[in-house]
Protein backbone atom coordinates (compact mmCIF):
# COMPACT_ATOMS: atom_id res chain seq x y z
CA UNK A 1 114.72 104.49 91.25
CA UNK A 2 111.65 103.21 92.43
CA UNK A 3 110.10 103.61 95.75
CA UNK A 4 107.87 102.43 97.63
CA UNK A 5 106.05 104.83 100.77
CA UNK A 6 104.08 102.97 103.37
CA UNK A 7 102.77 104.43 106.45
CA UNK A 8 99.68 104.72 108.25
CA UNK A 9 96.89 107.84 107.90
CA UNK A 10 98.81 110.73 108.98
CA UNK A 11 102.16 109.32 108.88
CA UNK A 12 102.95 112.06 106.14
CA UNK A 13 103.38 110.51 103.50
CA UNK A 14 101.77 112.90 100.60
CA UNK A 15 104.58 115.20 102.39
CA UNK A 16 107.43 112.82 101.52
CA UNK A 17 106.23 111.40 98.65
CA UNK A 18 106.39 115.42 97.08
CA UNK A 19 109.46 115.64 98.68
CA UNK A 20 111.08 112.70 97.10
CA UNK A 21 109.74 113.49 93.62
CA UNK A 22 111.11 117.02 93.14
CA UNK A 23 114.77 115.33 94.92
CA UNK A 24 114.61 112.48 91.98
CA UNK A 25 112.72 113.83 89.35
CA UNK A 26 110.37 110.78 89.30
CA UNK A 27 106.52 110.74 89.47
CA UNK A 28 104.51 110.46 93.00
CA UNK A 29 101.58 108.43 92.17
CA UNK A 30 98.78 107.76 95.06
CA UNK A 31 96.11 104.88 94.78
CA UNK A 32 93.79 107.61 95.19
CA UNK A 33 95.18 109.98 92.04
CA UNK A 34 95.00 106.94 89.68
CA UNK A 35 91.15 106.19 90.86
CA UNK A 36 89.90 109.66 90.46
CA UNK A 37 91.74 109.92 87.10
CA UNK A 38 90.17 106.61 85.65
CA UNK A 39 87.02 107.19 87.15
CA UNK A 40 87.15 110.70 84.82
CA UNK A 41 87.71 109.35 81.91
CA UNK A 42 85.37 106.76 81.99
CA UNK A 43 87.22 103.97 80.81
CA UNK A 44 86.31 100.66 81.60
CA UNK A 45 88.62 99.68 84.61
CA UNK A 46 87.48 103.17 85.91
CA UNK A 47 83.63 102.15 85.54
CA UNK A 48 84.56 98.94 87.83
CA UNK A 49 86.38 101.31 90.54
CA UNK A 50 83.71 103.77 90.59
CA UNK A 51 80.99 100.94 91.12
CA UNK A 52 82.57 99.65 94.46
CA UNK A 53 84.29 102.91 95.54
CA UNK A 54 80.65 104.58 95.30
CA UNK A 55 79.46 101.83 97.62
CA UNK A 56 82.52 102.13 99.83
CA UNK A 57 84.45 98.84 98.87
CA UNK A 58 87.54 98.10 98.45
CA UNK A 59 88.54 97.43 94.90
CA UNK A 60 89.39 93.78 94.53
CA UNK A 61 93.40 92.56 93.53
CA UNK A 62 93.06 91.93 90.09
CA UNK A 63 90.87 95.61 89.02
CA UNK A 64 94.01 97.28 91.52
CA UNK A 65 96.60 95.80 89.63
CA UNK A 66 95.36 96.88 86.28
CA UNK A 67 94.74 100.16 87.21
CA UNK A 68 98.65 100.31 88.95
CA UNK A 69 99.83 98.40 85.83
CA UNK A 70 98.49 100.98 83.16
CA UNK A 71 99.55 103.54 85.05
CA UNK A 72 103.52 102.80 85.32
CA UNK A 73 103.53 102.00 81.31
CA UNK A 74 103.30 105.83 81.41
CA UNK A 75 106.39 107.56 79.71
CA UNK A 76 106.90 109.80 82.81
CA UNK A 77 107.69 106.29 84.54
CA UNK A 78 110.41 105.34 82.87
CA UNK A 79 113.12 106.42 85.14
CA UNK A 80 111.65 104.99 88.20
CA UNK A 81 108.13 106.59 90.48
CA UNK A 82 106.79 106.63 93.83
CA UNK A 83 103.93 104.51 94.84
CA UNK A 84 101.75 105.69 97.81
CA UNK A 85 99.04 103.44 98.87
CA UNK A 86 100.02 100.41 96.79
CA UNK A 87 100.50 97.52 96.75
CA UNK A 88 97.85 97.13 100.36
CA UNK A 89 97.64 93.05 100.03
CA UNK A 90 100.12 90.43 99.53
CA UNK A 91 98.93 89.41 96.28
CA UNK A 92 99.10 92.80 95.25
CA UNK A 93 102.68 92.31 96.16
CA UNK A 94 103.39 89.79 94.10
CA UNK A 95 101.55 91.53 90.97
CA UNK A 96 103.95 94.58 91.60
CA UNK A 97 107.47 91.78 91.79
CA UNK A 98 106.24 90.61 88.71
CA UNK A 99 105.50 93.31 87.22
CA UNK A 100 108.47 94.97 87.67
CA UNK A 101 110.45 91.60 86.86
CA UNK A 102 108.61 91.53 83.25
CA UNK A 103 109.44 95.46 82.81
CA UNK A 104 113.37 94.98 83.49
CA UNK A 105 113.11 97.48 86.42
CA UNK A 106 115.07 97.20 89.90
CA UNK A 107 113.79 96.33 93.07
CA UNK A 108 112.05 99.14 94.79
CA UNK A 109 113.45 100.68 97.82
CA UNK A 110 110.92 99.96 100.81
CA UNK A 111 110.20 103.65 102.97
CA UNK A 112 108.04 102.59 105.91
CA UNK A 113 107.04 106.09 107.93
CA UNK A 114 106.80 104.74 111.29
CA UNK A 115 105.06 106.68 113.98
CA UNK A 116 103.39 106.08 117.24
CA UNK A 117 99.65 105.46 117.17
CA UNK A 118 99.05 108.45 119.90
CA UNK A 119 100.63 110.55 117.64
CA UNK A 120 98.62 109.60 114.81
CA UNK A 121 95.48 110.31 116.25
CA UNK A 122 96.66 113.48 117.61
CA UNK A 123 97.86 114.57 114.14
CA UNK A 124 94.63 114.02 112.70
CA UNK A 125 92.35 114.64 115.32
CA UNK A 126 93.79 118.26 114.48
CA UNK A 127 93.52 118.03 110.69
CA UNK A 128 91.61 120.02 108.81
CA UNK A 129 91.33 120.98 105.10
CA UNK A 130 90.41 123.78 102.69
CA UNK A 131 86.78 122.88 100.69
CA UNK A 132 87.99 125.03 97.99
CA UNK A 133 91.62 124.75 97.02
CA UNK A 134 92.24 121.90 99.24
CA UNK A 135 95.36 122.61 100.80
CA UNK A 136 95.63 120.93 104.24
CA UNK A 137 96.40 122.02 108.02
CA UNK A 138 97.22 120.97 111.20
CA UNK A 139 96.37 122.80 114.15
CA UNK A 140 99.08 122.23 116.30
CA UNK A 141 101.80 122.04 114.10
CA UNK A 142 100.93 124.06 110.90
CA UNK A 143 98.03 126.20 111.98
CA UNK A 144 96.49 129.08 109.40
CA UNK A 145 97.76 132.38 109.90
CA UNK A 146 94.06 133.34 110.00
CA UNK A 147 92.14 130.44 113.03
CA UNK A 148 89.45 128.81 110.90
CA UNK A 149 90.40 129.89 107.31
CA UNK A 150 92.47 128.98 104.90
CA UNK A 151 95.37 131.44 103.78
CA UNK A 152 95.46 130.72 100.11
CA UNK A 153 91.46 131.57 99.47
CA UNK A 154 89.95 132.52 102.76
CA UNK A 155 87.47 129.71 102.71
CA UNK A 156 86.53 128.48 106.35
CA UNK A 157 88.37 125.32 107.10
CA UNK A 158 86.36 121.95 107.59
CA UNK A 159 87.55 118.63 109.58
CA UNK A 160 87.01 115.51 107.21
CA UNK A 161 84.81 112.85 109.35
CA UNK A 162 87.06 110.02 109.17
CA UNK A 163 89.72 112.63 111.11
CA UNK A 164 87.50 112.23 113.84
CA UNK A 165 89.94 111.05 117.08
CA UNK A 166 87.31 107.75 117.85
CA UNK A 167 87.30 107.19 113.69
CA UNK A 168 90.99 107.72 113.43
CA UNK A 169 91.47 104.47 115.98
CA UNK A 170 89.44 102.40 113.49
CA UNK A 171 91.01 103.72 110.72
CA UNK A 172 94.43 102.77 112.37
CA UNK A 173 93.33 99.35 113.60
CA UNK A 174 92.05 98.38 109.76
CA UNK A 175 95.88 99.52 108.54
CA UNK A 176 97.43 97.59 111.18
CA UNK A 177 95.62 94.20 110.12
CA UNK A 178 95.88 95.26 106.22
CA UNK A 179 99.56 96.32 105.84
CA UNK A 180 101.79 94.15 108.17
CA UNK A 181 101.63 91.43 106.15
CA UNK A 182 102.53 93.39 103.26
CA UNK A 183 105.53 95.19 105.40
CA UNK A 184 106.53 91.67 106.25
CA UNK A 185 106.71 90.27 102.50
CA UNK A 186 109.34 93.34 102.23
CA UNK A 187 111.27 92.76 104.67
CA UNK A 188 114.94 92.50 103.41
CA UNK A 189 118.22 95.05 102.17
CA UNK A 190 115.95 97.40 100.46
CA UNK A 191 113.36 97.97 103.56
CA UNK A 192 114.37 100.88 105.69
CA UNK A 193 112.45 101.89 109.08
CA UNK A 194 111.92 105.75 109.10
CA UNK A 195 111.56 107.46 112.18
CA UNK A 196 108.16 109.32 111.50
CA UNK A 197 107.66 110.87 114.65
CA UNK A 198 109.45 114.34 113.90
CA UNK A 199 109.03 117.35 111.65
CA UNK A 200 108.90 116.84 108.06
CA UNK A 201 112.31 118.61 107.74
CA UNK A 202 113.99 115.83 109.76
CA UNK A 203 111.72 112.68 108.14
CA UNK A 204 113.10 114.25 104.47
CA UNK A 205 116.48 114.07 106.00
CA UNK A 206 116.33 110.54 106.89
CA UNK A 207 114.53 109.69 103.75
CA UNK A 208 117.68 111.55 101.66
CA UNK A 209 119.95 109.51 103.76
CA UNK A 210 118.47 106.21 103.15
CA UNK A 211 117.88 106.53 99.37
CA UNK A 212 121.70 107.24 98.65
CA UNK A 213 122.66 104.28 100.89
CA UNK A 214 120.67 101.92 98.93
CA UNK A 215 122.06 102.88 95.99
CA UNK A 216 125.10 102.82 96.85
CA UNK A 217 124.38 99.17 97.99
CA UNK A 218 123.40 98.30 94.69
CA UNK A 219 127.19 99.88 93.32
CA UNK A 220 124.73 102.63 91.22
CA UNK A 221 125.57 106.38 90.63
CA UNK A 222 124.02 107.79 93.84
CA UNK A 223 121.86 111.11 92.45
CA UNK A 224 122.00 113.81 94.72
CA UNK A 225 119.15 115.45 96.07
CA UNK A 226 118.76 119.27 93.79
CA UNK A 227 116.02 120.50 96.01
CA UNK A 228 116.50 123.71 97.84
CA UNK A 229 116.12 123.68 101.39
């Protein structure tokens, strides 16, 4: 199964994507994992994304693609993944169709996390993250046991700037013009709406619900989800 998370900054989706992985047993992969990991080890498509990322560009199409490409030729691929952050363009759309087209694998299953834009800003207006272990918290919702520090090492908690509530509107304005074209190209059986605006218990829920529909639209063995609630 392969499947495809889109949602704006705060939408949850590291949340889901986790949640998904350990139902499937499939990868979660994030645009931002694959950078960091390429930009370690030097190689040369990570030399071209640490050049613009340094600079605070967006990598072009064709250097994304690569680095998505090389990634899902992996072994722990095989049996389908989650992609969070990709594809962000319509070209990069059409790498991914192709891609998986060439590879023999099936159409991805489309999870858009939909939530209001109030909500958003509220969610990470409140954020804030541990320096050290970086384990993250939300104020209202998921607050540390101990105000201001973090419960796994007791470091004092910091808020990232781009969580600031005037940034956040920015932020969400650039996703809106970025990723409805994208949402738009996916429109079709395999895109499902996701009411984002609840807890995480009731998004996984949905998300559970959804993935075993599509398979069974697609006359496959539906695999039920073995993670403990």
């Amino acid at each position: 199964m392969i499947v495809l998370l889109f949602g704006a900054p705060g939408s949850g989706k590291g949340t889901q994507a986790r949640f998904i992985s350990e139902c499937r047993g499939i990868p979660a992969i994030s645009t931002g994992d694959m950078l960091r990991a390429e930009c370690r080890a030097g190689t040369m498509l990570g030399n071209a994304a640490c050049a613009v990322l340094a600079n605070g560009g967006l990598l072009e199409d064709a250097t994304m693609n690569a680095i998505v490409a090389k990634r899902l030729q992996q072994p722990d691929c095989a049996a389908g993944f989650i992609l969070d952050g990709y594809p962000r363009t319509i070209p990069q759309a059409v790498a991914l169709t192709r891609f998986l087209e060439d590879s023999g694998m099936p159409e991805p299953v489309i999870l858009h996390l939909d939530v209001p834009d109030e909500v958003l800003v509220a969610r990470l207006s409140s954020r804030r993250y541990c320096p050290g272990c970086g384990r993250t918290y939300n104020l209202l919702a998921q607050p540390p046991v101990q105000p201001g520090k973090c419960d796994g090492d007791d470091e004092a908690l910091v808020q990232r700037s781009d969580d600031d509530a005037g940034v956040v509107g920015e932020r969400l304005k650039a996703y809106h013009k970025l990723t409805e074209p994208v949402i738009e190209y996916y429109q079709g059986p395999h895109y499902h709406r996701v009411n984002g605006d609840c807890t995480p218990e009731e998004i996984s829920e949905q998300i559970e619900a959804v993935l075993t529909m599509d398979a069974a639209q697609d006359d496959c063995e539906p695999i039920a989800c073995t993670k403990r609630r």
